[in-house]
C-alpha atoms as a PDB file:
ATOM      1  CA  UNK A   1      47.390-100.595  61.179  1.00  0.00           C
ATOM      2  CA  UNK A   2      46.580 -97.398  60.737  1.00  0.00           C
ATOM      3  CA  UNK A   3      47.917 -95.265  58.585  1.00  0.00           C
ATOM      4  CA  UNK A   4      48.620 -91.624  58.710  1.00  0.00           C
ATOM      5  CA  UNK A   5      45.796 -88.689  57.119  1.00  0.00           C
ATOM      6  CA  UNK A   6      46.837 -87.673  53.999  1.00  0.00           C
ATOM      7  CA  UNK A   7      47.310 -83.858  53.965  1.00  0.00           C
ATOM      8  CA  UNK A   8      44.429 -82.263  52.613  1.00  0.00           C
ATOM      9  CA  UNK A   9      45.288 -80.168  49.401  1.00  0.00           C
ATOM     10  CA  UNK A  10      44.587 -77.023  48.766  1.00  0.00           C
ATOM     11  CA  UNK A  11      42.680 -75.687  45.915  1.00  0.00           C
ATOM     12  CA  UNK A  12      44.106 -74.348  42.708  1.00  0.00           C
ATOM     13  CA  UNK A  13      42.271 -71.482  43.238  1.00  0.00           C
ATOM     14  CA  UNK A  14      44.725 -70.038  45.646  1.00  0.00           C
ATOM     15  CA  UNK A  15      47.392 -69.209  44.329  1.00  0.00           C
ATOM     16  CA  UNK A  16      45.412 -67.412  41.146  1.00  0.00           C
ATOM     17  CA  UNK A  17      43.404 -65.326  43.651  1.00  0.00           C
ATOM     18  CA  UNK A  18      45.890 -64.119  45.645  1.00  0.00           C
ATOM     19  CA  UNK A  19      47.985 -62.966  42.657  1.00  0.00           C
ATOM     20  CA  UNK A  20      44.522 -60.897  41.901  1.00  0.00           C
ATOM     21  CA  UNK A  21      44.276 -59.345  45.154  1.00  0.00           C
ATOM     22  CA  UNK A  22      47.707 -58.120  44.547  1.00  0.00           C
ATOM     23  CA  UNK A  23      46.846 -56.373  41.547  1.00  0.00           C
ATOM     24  CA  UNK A  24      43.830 -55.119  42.662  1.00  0.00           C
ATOM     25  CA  UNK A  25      44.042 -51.396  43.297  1.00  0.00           C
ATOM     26  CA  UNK A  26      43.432 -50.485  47.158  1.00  0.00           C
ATOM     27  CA  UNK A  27      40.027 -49.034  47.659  1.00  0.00           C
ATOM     28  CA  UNK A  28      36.152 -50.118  49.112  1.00  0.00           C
ATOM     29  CA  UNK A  29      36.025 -52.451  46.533  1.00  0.00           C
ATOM     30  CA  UNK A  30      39.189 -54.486  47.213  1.00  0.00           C
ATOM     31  CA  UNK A  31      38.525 -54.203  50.682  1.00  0.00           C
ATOM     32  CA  UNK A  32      34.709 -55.751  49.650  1.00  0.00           C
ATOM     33  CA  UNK A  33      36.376 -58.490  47.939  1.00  0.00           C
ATOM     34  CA  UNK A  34      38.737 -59.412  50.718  1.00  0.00           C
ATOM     35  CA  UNK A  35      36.332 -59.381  53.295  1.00  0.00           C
ATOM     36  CA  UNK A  36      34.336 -61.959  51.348  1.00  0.00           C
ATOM     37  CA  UNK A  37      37.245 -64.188  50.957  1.00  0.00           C
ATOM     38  CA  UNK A  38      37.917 -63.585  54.440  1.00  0.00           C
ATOM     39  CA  UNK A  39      34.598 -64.938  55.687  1.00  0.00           C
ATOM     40  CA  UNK A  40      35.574 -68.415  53.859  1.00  0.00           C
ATOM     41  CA  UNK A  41      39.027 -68.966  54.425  1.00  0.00           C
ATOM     42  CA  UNK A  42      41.948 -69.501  52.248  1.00  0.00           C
ATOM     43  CA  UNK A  43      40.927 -73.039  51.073  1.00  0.00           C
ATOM     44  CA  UNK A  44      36.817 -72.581  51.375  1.00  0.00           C
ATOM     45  CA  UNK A  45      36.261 -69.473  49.086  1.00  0.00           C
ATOM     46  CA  UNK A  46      33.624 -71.016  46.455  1.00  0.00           C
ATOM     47  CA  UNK A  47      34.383 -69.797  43.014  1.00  0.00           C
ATOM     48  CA  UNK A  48      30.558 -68.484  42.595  1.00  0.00           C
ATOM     49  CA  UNK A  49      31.401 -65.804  44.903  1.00  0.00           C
ATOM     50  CA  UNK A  50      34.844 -64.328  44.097  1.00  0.00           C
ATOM     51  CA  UNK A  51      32.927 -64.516  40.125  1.00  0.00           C
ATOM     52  CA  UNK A  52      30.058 -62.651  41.885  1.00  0.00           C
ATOM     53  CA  UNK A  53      32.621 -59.925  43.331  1.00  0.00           C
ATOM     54  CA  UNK A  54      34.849 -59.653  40.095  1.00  0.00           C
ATOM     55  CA  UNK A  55      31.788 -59.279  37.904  1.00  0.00           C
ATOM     56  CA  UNK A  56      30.720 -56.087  40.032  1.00  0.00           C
ATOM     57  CA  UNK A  57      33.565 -54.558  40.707  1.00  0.00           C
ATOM     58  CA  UNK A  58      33.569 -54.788  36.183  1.00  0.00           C
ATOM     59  CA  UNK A  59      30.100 -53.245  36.399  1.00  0.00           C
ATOM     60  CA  UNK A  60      31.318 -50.370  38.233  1.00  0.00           C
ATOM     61  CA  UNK A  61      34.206 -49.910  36.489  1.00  0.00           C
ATOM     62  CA  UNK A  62      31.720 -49.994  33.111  1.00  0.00           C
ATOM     63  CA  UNK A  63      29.856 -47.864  35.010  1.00  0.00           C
ATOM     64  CA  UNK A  64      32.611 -45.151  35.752  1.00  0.00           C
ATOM     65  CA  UNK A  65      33.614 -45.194  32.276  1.00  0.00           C
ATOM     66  CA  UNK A  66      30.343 -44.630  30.638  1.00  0.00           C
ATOM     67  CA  UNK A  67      29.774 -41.327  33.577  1.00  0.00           C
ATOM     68  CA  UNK A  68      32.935 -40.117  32.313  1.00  0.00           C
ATOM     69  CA  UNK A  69      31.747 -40.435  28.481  1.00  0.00           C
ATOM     70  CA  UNK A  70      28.569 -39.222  29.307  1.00  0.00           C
ATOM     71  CA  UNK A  71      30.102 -36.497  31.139  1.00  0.00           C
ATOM     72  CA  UNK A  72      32.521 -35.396  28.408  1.00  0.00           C
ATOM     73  CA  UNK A  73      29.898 -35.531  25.749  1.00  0.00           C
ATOM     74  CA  UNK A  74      27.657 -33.475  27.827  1.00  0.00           C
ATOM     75  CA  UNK A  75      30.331 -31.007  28.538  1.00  0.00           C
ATOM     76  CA  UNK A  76      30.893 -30.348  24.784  1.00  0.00           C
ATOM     77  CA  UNK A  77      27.519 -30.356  24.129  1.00  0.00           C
ATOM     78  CA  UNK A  78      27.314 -27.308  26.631  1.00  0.00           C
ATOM     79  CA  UNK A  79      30.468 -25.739  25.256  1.00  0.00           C
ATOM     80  CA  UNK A  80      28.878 -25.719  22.267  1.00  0.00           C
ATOM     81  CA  UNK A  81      25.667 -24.312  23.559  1.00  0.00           C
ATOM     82  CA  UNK A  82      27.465 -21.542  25.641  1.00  0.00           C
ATOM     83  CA  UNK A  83      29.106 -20.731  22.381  1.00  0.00           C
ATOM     84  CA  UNK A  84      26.079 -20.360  20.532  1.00  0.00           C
ATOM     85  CA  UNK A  85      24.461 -18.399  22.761  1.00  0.00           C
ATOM     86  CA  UNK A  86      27.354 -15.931  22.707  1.00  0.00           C
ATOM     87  CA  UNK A  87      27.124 -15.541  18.892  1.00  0.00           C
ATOM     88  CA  UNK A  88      23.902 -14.814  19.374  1.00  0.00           C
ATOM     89  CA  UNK A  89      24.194 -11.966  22.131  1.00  0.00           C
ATOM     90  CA  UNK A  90      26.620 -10.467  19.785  1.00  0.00           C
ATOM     91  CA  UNK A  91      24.511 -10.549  16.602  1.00  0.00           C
ATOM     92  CA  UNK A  92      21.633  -9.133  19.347  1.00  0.00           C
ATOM     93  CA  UNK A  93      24.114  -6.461  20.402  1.00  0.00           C
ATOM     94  CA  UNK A  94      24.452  -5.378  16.634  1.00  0.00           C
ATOM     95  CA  UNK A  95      20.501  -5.708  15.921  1.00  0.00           C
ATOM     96  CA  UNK A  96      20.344  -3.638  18.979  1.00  0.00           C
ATOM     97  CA  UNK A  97      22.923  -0.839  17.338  1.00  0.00           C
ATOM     98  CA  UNK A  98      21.130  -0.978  14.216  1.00  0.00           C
ATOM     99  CA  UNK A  99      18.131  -0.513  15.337  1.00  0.00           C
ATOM    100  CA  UNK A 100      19.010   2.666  17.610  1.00  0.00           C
ATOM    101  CA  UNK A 101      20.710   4.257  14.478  1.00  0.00           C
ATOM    102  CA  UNK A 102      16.938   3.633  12.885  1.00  0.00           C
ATOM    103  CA  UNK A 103      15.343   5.051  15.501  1.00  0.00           C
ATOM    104  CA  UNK A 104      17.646   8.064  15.452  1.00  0.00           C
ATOM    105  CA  UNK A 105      17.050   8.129  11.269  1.00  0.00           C
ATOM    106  CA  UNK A 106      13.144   7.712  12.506  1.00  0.00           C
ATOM    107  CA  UNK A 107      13.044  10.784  14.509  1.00  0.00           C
ATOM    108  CA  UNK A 108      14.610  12.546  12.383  1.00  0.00           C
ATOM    109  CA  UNK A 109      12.235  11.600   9.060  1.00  0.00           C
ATOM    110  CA  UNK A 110       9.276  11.868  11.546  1.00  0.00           C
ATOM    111  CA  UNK A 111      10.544  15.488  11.974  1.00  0.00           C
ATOM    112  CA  UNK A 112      10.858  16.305   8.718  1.00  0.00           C
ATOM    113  CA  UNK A 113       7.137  14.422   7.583  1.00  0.00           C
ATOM    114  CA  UNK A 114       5.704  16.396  10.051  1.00  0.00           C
ATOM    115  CA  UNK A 115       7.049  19.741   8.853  1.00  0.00           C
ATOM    116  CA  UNK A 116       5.856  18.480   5.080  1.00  0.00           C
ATOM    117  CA  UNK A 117       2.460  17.827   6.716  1.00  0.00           C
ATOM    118  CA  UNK A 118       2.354  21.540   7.964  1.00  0.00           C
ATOM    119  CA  UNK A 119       3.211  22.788   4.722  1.00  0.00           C
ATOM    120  CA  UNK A 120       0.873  20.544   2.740  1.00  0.00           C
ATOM    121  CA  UNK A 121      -2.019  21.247   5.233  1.00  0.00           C
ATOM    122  CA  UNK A 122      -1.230  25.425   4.783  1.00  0.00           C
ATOM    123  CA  UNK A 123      -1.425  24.598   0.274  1.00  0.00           C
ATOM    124  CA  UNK A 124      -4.829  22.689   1.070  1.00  0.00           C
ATOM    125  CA  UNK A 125      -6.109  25.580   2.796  1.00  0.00           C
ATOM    126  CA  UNK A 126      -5.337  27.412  -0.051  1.00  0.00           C
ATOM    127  CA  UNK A 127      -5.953  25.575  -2.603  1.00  0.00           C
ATOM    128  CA  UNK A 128      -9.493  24.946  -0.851  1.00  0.00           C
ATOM    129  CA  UNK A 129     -10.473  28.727  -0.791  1.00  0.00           C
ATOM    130  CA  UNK A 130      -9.601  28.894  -4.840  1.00  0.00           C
ATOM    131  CA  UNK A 131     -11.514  26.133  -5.706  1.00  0.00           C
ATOM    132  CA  UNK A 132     -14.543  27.308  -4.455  1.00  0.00           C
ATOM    133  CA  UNK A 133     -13.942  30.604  -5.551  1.00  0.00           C
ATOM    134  CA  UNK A 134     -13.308  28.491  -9.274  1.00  0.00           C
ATOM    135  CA  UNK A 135     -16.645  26.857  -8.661  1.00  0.00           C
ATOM    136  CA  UNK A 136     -18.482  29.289  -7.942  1.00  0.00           C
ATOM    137  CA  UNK A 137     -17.150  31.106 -11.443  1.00  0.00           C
ATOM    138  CA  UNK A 138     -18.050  28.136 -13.208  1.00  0.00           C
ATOM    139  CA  UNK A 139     -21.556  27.875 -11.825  1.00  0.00           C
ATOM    140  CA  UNK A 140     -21.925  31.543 -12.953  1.00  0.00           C
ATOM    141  CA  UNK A 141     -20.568  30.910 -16.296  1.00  0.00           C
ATOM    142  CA  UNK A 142     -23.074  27.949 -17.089  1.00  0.00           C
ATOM    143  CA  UNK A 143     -26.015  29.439 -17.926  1.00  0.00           C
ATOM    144  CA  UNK A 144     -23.951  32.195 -20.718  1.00  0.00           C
ATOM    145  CA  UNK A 145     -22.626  28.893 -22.302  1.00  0.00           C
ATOM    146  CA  UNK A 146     -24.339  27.545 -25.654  1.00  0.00           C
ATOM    147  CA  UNK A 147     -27.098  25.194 -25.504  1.00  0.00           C
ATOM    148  CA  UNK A 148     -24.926  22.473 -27.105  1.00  0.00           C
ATOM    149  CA  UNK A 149     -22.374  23.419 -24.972  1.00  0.00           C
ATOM    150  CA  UNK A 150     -24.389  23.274 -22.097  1.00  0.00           C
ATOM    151  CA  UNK A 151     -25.267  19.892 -23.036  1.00  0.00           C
ATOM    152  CA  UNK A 152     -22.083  18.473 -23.419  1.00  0.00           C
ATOM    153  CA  UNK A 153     -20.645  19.621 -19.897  1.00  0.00           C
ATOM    154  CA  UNK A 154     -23.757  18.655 -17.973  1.00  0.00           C
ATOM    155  CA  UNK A 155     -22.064  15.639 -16.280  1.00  0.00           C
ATOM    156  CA  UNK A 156     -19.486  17.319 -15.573  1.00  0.00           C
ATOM    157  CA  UNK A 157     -21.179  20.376 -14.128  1.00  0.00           C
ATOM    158  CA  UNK A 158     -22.942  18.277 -11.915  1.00  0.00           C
ATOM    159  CA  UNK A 159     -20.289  16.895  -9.960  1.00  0.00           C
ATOM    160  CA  UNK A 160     -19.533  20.652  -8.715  1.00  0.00           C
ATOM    161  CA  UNK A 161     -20.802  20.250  -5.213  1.00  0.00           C
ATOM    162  CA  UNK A 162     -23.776  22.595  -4.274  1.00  0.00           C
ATOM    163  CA  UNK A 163     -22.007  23.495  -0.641  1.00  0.00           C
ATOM    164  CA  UNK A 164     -18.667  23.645  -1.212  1.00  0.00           C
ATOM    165  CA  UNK A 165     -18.056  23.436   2.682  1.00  0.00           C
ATOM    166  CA  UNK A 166     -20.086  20.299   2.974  1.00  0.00           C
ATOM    167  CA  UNK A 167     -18.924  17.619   0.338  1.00  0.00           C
ATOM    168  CA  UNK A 168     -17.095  14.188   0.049  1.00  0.00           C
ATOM    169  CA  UNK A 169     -15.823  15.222  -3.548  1.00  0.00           C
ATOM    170  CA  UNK A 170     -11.919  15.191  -3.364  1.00  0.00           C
ATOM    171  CA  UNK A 171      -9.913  18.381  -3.594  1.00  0.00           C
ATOM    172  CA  UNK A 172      -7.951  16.945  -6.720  1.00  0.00           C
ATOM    173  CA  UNK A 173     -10.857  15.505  -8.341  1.00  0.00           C
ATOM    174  CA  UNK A 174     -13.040  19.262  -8.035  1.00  0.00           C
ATOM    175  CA  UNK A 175     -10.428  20.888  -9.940  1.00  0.00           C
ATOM    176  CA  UNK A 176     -10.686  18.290 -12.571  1.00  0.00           C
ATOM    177  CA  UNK A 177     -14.379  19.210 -13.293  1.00  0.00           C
ATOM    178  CA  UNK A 178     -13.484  22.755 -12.997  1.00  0.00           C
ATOM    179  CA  UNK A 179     -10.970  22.358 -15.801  1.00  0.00           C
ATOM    180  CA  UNK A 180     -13.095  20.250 -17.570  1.00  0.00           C
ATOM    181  CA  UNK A 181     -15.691  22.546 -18.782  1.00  0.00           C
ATOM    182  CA  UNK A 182     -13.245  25.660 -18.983  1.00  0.00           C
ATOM    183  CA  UNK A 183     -11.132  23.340 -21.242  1.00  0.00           C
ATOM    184  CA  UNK A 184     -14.594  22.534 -23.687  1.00  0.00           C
ATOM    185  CA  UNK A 185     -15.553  26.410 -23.467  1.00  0.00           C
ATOM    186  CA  UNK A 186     -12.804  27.257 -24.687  1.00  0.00           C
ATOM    187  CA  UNK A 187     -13.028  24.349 -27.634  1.00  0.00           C
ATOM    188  CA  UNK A 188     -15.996  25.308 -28.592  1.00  0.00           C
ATOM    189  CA  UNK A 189     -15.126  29.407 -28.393  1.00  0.00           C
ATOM    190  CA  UNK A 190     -12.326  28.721 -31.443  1.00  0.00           C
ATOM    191  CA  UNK A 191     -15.030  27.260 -33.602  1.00  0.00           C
ATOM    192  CA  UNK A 192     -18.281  27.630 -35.347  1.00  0.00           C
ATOM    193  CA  UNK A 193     -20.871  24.655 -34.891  1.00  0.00           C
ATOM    194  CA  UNK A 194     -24.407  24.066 -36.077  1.00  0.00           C
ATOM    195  CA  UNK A 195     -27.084  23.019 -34.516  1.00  0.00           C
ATOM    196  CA  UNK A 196     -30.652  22.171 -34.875  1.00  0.00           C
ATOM    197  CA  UNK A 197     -32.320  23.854 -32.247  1.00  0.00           C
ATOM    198  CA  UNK A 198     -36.658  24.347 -31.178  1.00  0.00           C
ATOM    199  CA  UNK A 199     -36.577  28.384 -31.152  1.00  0.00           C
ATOM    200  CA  UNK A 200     -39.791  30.229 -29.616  1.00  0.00           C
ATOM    201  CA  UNK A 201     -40.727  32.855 -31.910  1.00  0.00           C
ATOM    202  CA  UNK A 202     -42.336  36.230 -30.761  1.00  0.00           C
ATOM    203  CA  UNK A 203     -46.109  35.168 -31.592  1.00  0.00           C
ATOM    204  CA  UNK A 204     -45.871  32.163 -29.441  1.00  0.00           C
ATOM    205  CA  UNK A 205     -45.252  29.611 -31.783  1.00  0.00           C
ATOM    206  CA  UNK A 206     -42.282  27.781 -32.118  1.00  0.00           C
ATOM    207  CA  UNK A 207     -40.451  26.731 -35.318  1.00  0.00           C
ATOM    208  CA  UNK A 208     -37.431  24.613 -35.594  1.00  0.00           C
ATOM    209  CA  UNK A 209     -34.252  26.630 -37.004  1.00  0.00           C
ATOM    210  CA  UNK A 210     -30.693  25.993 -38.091  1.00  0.00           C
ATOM    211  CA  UNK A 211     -28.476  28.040 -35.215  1.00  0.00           C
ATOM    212  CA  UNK A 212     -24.919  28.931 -35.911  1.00  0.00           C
ATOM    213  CA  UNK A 213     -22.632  29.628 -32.859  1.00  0.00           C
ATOM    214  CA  UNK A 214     -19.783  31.619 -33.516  1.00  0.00           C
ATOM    215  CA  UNK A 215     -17.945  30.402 -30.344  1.00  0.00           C
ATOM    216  CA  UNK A 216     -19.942  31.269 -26.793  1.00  0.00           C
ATOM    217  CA  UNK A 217     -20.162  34.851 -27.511  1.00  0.00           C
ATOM    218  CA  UNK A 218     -22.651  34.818 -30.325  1.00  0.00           C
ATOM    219  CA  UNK A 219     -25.119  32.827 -32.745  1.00  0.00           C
ATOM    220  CA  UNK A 220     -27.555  33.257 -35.552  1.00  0.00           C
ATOM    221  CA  UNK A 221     -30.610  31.229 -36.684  1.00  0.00           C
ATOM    222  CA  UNK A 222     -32.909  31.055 -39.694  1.00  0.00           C
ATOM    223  CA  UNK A 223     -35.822  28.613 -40.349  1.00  0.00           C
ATOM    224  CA  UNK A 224     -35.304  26.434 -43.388  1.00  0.00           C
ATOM    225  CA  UNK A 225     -37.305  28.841 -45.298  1.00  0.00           C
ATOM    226  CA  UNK A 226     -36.373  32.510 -44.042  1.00  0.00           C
ATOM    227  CA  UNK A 227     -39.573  32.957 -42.657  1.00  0.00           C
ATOM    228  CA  UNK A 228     -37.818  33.797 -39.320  1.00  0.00           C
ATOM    229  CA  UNK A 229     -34.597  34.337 -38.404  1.00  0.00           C
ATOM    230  CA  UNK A 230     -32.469  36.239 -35.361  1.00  0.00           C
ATOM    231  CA  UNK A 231     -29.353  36.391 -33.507  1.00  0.00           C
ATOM    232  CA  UNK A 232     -28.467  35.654 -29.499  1.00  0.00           C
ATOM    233  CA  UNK A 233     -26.304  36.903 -26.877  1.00  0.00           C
ATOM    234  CA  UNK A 234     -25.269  35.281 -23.919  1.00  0.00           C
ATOM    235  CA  UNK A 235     -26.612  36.717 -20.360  1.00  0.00           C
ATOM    236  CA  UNK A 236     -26.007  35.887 -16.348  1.00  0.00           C
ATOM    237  CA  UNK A 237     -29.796  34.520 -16.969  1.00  0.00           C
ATOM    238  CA  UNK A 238     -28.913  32.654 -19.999  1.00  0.00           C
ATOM    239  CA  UNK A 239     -29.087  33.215 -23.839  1.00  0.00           C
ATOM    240  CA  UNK A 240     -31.300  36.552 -25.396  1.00  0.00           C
ATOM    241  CA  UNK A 241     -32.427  36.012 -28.673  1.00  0.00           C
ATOM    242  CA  UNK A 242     -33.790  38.963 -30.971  1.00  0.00           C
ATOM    243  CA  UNK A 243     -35.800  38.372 -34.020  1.00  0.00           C
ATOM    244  CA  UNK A 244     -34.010  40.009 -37.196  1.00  0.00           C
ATOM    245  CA  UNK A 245     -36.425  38.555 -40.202  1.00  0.00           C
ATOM    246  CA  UNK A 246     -34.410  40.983 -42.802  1.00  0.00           C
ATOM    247  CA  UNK A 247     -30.967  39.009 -41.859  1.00  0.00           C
ATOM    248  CA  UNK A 248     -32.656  35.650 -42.702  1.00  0.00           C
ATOM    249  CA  UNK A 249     -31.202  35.828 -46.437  1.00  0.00           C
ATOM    250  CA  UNK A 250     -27.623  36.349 -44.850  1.00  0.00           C
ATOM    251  CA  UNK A 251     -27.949  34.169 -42.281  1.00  0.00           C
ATOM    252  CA  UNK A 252     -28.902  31.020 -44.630  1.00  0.00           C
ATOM    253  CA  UNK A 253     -26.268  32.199 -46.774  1.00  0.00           C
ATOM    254  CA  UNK A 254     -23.823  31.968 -43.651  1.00  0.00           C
ATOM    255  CA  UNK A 255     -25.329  28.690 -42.975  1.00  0.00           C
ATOM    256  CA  UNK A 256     -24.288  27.452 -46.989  1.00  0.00           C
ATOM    257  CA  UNK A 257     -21.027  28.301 -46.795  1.00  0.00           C
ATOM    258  CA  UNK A 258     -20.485  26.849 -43.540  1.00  0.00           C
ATOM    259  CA  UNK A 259     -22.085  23.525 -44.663  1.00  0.00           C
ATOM    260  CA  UNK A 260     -20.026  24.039 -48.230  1.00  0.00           C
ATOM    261  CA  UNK A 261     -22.761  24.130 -50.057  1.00  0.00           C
ATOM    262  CA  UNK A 262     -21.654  27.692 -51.461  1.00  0.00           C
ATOM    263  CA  UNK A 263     -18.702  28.620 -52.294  1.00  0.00           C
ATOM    264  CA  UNK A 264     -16.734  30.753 -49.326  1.00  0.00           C
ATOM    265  CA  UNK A 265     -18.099  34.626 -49.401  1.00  0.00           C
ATOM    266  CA  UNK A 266     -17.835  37.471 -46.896  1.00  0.00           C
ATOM    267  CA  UNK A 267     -21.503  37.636 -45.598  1.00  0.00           C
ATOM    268  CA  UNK A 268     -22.604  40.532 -43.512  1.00  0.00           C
ATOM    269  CA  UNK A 269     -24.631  39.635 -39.983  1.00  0.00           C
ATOM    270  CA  UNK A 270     -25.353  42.273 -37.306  1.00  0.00           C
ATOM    271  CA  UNK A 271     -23.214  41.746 -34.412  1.00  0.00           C
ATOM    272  CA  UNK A 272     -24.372  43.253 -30.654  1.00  0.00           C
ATOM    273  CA  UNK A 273     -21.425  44.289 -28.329  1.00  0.00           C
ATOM    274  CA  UNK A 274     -22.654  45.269 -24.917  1.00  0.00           C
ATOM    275  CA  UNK A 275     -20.274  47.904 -23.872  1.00  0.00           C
ATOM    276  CA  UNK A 276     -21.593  47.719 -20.514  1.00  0.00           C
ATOM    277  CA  UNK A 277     -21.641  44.105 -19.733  1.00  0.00           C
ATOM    278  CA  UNK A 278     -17.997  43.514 -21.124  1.00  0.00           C
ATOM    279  CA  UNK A 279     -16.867  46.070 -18.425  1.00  0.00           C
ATOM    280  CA  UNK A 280     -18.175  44.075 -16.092  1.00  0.00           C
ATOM    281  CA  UNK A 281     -16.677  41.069 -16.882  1.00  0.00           C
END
């Protein structure tokens, strides 16, 4: 006897499933996941493949979420490089407006540096012409100036440039050595100073003598033992000395006081004035 087929049951995946496709929004990918039911049937659909479709259509739904992160953390990253840049074409704009109110300050300074220039070029000029007209005073008044004088503005003296038109001596610096030896002369022309000096006497023989300047404009000597003795005057050649034997008592005596080794006395010494030569100073 044979006895009638059992019905064949019908999986327990069915009725799970089909409660998914209903929730499943309507789109490429519920269409996808229908179609592969669909090529199985309602009671052959192996689990491995509806777990195959669900886990993509997760992926992409992972994937969609991470673009939109993505994008929203690149947009305010931009936002906040568009921003930036902004503050930075305004604090541009204001260099900009700064630096055109310099430029207009520049102009203006360069203006009045230039018109300085002018007028500092037109007092060089000057002041170049009286230097060398100083110099060439100075050079003049060397040889009138006492030996010891001479001696102790010789440095100086010879920093005065021989052509004044062709010399790397600074302006400011050739005044300086002008001054200089005006500055001793007139030191040593508000005092009386002794020196030992080699004098040349008129017989060709020379004898060293005590000589006392009485500033730059005259001087005595006397040899230790009045054997000779004379006074000197300054000339454009240098000094003139003229023998006066007969003074040599007064002249020591000039010299004793001076070194205080007499007590102070008026002492009489001949004294030359050239009439001439002081008109033509």
């Amino acid at each position: 006897m044979t006895h009638p087929r059992a019905p064949r049951r019908m999986p327990s995946l069915v009725i799970p499933l089909a409660a998914l496709l209903v929730v499943l929004p309507s789109g490429p990918l519920s269409g996808s996941i229908a179609g592969s039911l669909g090529e199985f049937g309602d009671d052959e659909a192996p689990i491995e493949v509806t777990r195959a479709t669900l886990e993509r259509w997760v992926d992409t739904r992972r994937l969609i979420s991470e673009e939109k992160r993505d994008w929203a953390e690149g947009r305010a990253l931009l936002e906040d490089r568009v921003a930036l840049v902004k503050r930075e074409i305004e604090t541009l704009r204001t260099k900009i407006d700064e630096a055109r109110g310099t430029v207009g300050e520049s102009d203006k300074k360069r203006v009045e540096l230039q018109s300085e220039v002018e007028g500092l070029r037109t007092t060089s000029e000057a002041l170049l012409a009286t230097i060398v007209e100083l110099e060439t005073r100075a050079k003049a008044l060397l040889p009138r100036l006492p030996a010891p004088l001479q001696e102790r503005v010789s440095i100086t003296s010879q920093r005065i440039p021989a052509d004044p038109s062709d010399t790397k001596v600074s302006l400011s610096e050739r005044f300086l050595n002008v001054l200089a030896i005006l500055n001793e002369s007139d030191k040593f022309n508000r005092e009386v100073k002794l020196a030992l000096e080699v004098r040349e006497l008129p017989d060709g023989s020379s004898m060293e003598v005590s000589t006392l300047y009485v500033g730059v404009g005259q001087a005595y000597y006397a040899s230790a033992k009045g054997s000779a003795a004379g006074y000197g005057t300054p000339t454009a050649d240098g000094w003139s000395w003229t023998p006066a034997d007969d003074a040599a008592p007064a002249i020591l005596a000039a010299i004793a006081v001076f070194q205080n080794e007499k007590p102070a006395a008026f002492v009489s010494l001949p004294l030359i004035v050239d009439a001439a030569e002081r008109s033509a100073r």
